[in-house]
C-alpha atoms as a PDB file:
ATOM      1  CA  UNK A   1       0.000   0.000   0.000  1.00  0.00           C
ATOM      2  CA  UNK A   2       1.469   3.591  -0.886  1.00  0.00           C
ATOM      3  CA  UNK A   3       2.650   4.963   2.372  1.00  0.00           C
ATOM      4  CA  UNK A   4       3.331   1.851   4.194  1.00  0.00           C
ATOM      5  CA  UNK A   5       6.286   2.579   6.510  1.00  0.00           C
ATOM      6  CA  UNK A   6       8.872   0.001   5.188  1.00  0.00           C
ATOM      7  CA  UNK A   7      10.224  -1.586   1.927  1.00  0.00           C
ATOM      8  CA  UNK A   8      12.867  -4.073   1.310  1.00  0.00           C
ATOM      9  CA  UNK A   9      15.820  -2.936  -1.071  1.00  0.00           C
ATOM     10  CA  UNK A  10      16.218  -6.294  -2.075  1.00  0.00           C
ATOM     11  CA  UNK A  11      12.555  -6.917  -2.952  1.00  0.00           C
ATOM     12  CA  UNK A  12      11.367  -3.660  -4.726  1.00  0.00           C
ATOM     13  CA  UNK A  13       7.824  -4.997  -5.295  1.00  0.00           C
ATOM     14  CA  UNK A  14       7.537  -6.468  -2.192  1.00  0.00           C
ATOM     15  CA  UNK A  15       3.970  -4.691   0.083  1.00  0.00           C
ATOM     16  CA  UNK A  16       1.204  -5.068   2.693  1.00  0.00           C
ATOM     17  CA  UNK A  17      -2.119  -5.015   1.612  1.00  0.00           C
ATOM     18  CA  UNK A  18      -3.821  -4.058   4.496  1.00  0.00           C
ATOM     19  CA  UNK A  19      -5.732  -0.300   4.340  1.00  0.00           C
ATOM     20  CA  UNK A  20      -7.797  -2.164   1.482  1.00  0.00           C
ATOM     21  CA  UNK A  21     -11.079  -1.966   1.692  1.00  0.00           C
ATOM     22  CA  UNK A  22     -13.027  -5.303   1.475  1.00  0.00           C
ATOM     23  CA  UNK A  23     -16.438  -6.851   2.382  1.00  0.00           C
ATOM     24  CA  UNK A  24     -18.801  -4.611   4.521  1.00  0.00           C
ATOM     25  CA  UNK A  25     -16.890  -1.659   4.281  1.00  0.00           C
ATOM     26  CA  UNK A  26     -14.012  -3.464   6.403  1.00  0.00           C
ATOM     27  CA  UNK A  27      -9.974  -3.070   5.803  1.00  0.00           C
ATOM     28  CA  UNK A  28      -7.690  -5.726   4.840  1.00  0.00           C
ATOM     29  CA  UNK A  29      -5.894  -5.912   8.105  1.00  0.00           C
ATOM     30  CA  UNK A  30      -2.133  -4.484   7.975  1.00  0.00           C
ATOM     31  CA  UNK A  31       1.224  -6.310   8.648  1.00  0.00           C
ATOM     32  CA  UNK A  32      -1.078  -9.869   7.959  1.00  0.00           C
ATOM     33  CA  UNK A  33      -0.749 -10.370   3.980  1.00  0.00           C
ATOM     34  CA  UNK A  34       2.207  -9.665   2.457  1.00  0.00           C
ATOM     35  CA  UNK A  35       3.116 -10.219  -1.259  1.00  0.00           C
ATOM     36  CA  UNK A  36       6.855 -10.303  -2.403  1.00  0.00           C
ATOM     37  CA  UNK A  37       9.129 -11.772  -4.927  1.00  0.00           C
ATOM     38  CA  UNK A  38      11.366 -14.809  -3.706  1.00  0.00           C
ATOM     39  CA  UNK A  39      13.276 -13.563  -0.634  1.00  0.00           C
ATOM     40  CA  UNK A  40      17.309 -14.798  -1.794  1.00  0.00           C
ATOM     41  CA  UNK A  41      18.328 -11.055  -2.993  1.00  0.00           C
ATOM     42  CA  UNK A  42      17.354  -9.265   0.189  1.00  0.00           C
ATOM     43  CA  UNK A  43      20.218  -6.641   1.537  1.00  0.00           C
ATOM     44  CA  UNK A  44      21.524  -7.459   5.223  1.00  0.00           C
ATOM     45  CA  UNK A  45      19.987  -4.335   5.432  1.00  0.00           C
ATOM     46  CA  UNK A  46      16.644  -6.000   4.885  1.00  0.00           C
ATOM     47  CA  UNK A  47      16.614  -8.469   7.472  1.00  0.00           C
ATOM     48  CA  UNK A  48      15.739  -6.223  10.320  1.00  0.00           C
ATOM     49  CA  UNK A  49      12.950  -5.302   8.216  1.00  0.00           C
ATOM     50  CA  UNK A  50      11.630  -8.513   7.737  1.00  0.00           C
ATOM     51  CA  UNK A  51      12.281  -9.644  11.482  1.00  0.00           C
ATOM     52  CA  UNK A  52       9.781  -6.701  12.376  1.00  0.00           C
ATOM     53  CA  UNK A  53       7.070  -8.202   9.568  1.00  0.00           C
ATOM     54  CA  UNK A  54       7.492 -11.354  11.567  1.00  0.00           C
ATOM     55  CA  UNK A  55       6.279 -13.651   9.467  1.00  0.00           C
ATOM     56  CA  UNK A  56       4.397 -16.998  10.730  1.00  0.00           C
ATOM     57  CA  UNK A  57       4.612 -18.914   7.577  1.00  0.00           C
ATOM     58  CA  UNK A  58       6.291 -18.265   4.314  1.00  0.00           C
ATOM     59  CA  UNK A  59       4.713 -19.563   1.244  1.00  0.00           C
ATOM     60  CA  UNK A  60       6.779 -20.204  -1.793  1.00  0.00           C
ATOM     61  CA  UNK A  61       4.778 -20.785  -5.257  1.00  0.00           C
ATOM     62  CA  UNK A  62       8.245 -21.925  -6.854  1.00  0.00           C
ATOM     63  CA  UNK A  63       8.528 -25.176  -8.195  1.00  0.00           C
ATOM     64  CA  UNK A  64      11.685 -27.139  -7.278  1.00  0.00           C
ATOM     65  CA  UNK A  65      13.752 -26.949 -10.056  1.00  0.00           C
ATOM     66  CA  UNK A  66      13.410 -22.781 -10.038  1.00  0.00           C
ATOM     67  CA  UNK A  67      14.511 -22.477  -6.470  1.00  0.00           C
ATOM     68  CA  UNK A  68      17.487 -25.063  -7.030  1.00  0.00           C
ATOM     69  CA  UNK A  69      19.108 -22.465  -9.041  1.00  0.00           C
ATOM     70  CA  UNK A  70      18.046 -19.105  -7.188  1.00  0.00           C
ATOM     71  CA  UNK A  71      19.668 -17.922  -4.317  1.00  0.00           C
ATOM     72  CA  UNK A  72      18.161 -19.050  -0.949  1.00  0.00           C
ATOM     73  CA  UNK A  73      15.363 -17.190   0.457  1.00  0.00           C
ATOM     74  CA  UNK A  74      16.953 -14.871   3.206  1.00  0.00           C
ATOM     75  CA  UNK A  75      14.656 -15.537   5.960  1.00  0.00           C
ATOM     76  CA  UNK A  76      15.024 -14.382   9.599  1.00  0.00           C
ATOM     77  CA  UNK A  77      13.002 -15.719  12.926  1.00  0.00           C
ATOM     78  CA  UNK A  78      11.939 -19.457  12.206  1.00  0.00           C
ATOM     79  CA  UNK A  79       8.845 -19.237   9.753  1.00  0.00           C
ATOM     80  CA  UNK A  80       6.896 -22.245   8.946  1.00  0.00           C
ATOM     81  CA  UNK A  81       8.059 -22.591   5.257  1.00  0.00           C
ATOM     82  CA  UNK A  82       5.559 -23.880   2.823  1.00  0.00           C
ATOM     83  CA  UNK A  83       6.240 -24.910  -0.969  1.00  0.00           C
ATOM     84  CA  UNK A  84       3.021 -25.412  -3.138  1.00  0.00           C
ATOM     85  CA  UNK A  85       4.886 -25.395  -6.369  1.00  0.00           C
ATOM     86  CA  UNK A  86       2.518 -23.442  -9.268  1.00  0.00           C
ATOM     87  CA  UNK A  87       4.529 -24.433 -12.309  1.00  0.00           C
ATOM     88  CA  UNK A  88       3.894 -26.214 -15.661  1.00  0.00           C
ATOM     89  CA  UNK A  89       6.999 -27.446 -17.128  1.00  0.00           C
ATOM     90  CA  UNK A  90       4.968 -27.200 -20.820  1.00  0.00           C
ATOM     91  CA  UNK A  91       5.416 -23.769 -20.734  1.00  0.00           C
ATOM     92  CA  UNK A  92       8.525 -22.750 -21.349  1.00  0.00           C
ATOM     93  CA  UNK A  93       7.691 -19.015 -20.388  1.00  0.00           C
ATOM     94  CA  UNK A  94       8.252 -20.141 -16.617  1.00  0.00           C
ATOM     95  CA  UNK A  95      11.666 -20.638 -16.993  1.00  0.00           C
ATOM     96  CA  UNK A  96      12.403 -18.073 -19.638  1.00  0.00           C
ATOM     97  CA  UNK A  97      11.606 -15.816 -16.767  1.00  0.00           C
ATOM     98  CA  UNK A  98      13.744 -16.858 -14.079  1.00  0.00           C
ATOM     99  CA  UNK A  99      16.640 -16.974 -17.024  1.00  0.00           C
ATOM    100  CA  UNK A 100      16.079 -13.389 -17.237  1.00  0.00           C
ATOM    101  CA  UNK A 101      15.925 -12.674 -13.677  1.00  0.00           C
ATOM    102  CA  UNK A 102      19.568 -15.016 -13.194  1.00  0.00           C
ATOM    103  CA  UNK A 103      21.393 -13.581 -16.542  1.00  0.00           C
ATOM    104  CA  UNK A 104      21.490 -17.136 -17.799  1.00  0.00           C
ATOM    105  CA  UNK A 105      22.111 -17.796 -21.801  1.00  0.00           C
ATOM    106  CA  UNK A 106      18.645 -17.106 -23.590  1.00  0.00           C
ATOM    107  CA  UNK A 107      19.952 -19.017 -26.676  1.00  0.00           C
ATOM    108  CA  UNK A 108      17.548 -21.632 -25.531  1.00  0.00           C
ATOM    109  CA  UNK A 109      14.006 -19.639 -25.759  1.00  0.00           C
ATOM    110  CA  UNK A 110      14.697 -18.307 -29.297  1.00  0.00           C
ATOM    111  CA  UNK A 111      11.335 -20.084 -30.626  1.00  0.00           C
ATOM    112  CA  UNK A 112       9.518 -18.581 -27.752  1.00  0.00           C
ATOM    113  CA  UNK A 113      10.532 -15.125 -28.159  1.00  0.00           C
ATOM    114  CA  UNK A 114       9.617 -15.252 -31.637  1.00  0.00           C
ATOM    115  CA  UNK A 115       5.883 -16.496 -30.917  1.00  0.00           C
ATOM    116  CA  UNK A 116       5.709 -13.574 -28.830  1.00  0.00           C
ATOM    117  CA  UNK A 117       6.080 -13.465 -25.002  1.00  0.00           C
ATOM    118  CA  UNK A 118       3.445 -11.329 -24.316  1.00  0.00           C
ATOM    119  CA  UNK A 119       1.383 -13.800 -25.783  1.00  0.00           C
ATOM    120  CA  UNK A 120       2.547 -16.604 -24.015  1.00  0.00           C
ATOM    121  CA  UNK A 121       2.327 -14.469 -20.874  1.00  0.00           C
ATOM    122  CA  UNK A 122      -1.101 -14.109 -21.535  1.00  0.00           C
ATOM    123  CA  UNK A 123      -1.705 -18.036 -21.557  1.00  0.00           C
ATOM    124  CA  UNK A 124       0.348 -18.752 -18.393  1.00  0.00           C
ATOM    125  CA  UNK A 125      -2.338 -15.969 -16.941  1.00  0.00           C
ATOM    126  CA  UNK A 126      -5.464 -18.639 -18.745  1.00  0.00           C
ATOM    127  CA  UNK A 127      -3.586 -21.667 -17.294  1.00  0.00           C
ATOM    128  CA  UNK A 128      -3.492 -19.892 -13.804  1.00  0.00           C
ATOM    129  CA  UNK A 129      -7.250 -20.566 -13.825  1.00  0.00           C
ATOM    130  CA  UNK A 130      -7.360 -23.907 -15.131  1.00  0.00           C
ATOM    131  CA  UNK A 131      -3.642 -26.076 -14.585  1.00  0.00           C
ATOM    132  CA  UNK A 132      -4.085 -28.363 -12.382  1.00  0.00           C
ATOM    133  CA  UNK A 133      -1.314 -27.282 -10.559  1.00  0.00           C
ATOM    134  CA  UNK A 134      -2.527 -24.072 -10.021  1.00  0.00           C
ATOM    135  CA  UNK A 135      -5.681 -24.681  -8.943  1.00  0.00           C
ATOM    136  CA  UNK A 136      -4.376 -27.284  -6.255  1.00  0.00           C
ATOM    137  CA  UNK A 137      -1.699 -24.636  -5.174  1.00  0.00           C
ATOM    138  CA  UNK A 138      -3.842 -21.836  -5.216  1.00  0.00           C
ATOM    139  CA  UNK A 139      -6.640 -23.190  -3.362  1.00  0.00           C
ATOM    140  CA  UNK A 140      -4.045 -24.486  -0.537  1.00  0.00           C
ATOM    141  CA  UNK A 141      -2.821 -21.384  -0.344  1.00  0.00           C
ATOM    142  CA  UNK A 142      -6.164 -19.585   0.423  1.00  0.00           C
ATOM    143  CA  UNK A 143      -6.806 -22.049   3.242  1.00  0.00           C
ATOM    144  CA  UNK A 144      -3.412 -21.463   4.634  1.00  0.00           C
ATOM    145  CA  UNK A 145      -4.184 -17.617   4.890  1.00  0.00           C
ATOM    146  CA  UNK A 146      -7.668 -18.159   6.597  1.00  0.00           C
ATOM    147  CA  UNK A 147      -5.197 -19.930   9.736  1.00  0.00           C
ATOM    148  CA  UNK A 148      -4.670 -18.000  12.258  1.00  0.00           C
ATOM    149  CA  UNK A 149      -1.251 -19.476  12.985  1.00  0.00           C
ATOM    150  CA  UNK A 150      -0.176 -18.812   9.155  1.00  0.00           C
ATOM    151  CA  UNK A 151      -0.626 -14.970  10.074  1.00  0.00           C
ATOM    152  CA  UNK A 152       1.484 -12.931   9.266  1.00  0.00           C
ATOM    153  CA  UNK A 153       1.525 -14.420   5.952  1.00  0.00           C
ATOM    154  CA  UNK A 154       4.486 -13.377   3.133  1.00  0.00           C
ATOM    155  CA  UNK A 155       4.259 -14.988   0.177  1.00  0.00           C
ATOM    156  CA  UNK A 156       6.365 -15.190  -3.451  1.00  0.00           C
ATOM    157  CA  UNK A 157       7.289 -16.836  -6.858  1.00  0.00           C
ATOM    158  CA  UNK A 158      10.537 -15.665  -8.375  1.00  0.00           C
ATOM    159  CA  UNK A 159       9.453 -12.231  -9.192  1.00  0.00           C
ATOM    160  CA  UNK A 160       6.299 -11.697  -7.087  1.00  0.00           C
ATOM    161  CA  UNK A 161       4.313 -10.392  -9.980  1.00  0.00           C
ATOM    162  CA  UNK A 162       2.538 -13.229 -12.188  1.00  0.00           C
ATOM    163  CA  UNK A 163       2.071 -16.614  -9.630  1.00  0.00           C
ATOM    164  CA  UNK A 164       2.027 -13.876  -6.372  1.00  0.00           C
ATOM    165  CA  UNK A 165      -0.333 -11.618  -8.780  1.00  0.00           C
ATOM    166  CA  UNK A 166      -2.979 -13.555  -9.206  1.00  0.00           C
ATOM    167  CA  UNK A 167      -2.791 -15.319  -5.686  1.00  0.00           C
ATOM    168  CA  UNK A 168      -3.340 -11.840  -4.757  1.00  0.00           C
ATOM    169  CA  UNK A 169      -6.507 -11.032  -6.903  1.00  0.00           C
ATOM    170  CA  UNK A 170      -7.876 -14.102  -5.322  1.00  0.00           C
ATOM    171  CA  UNK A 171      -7.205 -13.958  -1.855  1.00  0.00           C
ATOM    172  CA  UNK A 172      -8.494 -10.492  -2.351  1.00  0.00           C
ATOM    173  CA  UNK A 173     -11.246 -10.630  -4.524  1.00  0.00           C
ATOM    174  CA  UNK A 174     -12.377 -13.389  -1.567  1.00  0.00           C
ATOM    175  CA  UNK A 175     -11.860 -10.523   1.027  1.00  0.00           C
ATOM    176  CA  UNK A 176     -14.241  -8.548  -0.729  1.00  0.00           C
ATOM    177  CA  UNK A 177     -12.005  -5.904  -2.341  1.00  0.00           C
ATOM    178  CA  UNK A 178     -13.364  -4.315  -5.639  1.00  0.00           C
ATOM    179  CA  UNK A 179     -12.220  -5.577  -8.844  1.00  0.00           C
ATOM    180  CA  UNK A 180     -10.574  -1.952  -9.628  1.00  0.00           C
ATOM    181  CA  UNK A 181      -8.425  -1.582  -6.261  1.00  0.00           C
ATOM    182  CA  UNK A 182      -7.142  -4.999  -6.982  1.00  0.00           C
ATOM    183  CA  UNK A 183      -6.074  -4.189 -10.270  1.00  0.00           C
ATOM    184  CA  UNK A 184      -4.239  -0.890  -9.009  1.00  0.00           C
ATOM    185  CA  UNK A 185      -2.365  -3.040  -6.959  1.00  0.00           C
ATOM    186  CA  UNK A 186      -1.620  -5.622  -9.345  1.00  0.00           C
ATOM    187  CA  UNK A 187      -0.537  -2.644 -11.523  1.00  0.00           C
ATOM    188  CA  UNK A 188       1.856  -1.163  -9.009  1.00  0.00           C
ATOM    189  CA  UNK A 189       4.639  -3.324 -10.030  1.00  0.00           C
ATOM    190  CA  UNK A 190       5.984  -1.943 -12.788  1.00  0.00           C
ATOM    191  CA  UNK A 191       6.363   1.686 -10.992  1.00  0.00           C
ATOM    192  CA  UNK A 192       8.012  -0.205  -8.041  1.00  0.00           C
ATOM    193  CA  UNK A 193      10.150  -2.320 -10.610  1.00  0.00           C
ATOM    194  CA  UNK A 194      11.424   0.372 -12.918  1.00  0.00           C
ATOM    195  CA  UNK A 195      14.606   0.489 -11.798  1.00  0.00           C
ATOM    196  CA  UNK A 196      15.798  -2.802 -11.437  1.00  0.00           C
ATOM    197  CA  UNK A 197      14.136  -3.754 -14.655  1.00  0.00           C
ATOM    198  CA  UNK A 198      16.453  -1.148 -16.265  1.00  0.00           C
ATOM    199  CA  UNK A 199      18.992  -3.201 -14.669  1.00  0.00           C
ATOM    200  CA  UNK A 200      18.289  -6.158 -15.974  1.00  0.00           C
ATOM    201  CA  UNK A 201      17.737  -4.886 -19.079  1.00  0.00           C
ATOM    202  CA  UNK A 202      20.911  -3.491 -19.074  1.00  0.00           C
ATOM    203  CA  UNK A 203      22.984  -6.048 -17.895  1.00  0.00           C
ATOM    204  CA  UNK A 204      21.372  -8.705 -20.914  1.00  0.00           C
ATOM    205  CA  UNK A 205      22.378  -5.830 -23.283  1.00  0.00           C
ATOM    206  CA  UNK A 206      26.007  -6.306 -22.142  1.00  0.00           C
ATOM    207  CA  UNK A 207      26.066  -9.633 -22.622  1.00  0.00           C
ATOM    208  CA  UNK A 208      24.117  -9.945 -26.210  1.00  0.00           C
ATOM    209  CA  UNK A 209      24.564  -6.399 -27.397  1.00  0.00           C
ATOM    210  CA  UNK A 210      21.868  -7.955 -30.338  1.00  0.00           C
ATOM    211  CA  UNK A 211      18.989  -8.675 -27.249  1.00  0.00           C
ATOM    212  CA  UNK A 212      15.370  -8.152 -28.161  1.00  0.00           C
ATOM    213  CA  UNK A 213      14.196  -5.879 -25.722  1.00  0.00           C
ATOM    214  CA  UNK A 214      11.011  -5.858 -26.707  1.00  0.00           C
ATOM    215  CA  UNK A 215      10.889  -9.849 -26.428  1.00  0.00           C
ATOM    216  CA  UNK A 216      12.383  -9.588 -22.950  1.00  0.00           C
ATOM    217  CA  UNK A 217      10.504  -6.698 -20.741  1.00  0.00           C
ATOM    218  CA  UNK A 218       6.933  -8.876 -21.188  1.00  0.00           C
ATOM    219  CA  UNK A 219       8.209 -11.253 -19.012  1.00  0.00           C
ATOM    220  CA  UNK A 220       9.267  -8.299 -16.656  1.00  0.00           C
ATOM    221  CA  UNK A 221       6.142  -6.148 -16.623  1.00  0.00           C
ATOM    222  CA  UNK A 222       2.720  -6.602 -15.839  1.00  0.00           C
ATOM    223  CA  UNK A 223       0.034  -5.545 -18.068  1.00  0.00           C
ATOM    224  CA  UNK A 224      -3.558  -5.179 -17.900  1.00  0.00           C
ATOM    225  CA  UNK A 225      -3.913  -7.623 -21.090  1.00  0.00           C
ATOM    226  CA  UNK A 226      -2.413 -10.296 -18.594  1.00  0.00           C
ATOM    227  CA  UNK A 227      -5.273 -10.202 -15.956  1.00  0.00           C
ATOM    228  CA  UNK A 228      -7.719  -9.561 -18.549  1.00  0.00           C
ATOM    229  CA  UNK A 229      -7.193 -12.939 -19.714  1.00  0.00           C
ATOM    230  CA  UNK A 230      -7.279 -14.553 -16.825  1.00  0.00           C
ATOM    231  CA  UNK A 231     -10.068 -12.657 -15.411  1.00  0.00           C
ATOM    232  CA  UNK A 232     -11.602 -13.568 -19.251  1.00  0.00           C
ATOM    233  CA  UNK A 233     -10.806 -17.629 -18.593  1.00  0.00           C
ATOM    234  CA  UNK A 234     -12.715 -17.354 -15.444  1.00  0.00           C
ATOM    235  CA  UNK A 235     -15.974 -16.293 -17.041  1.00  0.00           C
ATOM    236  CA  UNK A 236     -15.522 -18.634 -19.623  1.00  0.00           C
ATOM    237  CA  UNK A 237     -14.862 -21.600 -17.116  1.00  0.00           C
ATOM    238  CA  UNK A 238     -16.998 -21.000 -14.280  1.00  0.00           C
ATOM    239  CA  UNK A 239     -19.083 -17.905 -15.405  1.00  0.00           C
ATOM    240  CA  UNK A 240     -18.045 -15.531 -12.384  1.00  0.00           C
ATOM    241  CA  UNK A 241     -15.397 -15.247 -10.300  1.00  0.00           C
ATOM    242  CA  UNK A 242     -17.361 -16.394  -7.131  1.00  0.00           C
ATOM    243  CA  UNK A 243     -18.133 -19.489  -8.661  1.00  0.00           C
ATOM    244  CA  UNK A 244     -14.390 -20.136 -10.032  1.00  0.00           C
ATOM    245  CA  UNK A 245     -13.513 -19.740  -6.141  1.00  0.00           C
ATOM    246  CA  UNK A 246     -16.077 -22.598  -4.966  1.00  0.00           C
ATOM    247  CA  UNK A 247     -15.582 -24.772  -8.304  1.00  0.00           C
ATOM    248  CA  UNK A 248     -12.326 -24.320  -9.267  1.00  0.00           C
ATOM    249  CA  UNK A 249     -10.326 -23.724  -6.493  1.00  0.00           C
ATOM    250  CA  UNK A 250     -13.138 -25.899  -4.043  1.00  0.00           C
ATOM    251  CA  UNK A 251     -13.094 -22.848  -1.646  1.00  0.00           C
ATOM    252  CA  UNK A 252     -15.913 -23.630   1.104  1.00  0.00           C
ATOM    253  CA  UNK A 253     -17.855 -20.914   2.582  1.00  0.00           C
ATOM    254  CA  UNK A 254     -16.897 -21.643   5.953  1.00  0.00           C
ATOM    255  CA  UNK A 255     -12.855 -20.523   4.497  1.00  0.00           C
ATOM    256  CA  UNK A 256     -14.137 -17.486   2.853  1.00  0.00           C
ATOM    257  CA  UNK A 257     -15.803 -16.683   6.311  1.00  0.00           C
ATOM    258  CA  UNK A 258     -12.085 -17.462   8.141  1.00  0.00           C
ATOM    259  CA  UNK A 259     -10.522 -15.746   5.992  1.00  0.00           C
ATOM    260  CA  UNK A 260     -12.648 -12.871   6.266  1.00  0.00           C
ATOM    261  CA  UNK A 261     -13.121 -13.224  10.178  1.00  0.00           C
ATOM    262  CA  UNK A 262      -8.834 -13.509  10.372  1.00  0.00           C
ATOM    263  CA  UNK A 263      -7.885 -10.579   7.289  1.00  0.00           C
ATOM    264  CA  UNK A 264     -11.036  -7.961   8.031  1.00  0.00           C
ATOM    265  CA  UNK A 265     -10.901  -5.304  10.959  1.00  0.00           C
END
């Protein structure tokens, strides 16, 4: 949330989303759900920072092979650590990404930059709704965050923007928030990303002064066409969103009432 008093170097993107306003007029509670990219790039400066977050539990929407080649998640306290791996190995985009975000060779994902990466952004954003391992990861995920003992809750892919995204629009849109303060936040990233996408940017320009930018900063942006389609999948699926939540992702009324009850003042 703008104005929140604290920000991790090492995880631009990384905020609270308490001050939202949900169901009945009530606020997302603050210092309870907090989104970030994966945690291995944090500053020693950071730590503090997350020791006064506290998180209970740390959720981790990586699959295996991603976080055997990232640096390890910089935690601090002793967190309950959760993995619930959202990853389909069919689509290359997944690990085009975390290429980009190591400076690994890109040689490999020539084919997929010339399809278009926004467009296969786009489906990763459809498969969200229906991959089987999203749905199972997702839905976990929800539950863990209506548990008391899961609170404060941070949670992260690699880059805290696609996988954490839409996590986000659903624990969210469960809470009640409207459809257009969740997209502001989804938004946000790229303002609190500029920067180190420059970075990047710059550093793959180094290294392969013949890069594609414009094949490259898709998979480091989000855009509005990227929820649109998977806000578009849902109604095509399950008709409306609160019917992709009980369907879909088998959320119960009794967890959307928890999760209310735990994330509502």
């Amino acid at each position: 949330m703008a104005g929140q008093g604290w920000k991790l170097v090492g995880a631009p993107n990384a905020r609270d989303l308490g001050g939202l306003v949900g169901a009945d007029g009530r606020r997302v509670r603050v210092g309870q759900l907090i989104r970030t990219p994966a945690l291995g790039r944090l500053t020693d400066e950071d730590l503090p920072v997350l020791a006064k977050l506290a998180p209970a539990c740390v959720l981790d929407l990586r699959d295996s092979s991603e976080i055997a080649v990232a640096p390890a998640d910089r935690l601090v306290g002793e967190p309950r650590v959760v993995h619930l791996p959202v990853h389909d190995p069919e689509h290359p985009v997944f690990t085009y990404v975390s290429a980009v975000l190591l400076g690994h060779d890109l040689d490999a994902y020539a084919e997929l930059a010339r399809q278009g990466t926004a467009g296969a952004m786009a489906a990763i954003y459809r498969w969200f709704v229906t991959g089987e391992s999203a749905r199972v990861g997702f839905a976990e995920a929800v539950r863990l965050a209506a548990q008391p003992e899961n609170l404060p809750l941070v949670y992260h892919c690699s880059a805290g923007k696609d996988r954490t995204g839409w996590l986000t629009v659903i624990l969210l849109t469960a809470l009640g928030v409207d459809e257009v303060a969740i997209r502001s936040d989804y938004l946000r990233n790229n303002a609190l990303t500029d920067s180190l996408r420059a970075v990047i940017v710059e550093a793959l320009r180094r290294r392969r002064p013949d890069l594609d930018v414009d094949a490259v900063l898709p998979v480091l942006e989000v855009r509005a066409e990227y929820l649109d389609a998977a806000y578009d999948e849902v109604r095509r699926v399950h008709g409306s969103f609160d019917a992709y939540l009980r369907d879909g992702l088998g959320i119960t009324e009794e967890t959307r009432t928890a999760l209310r009850a735990q994330l509502l003042d």
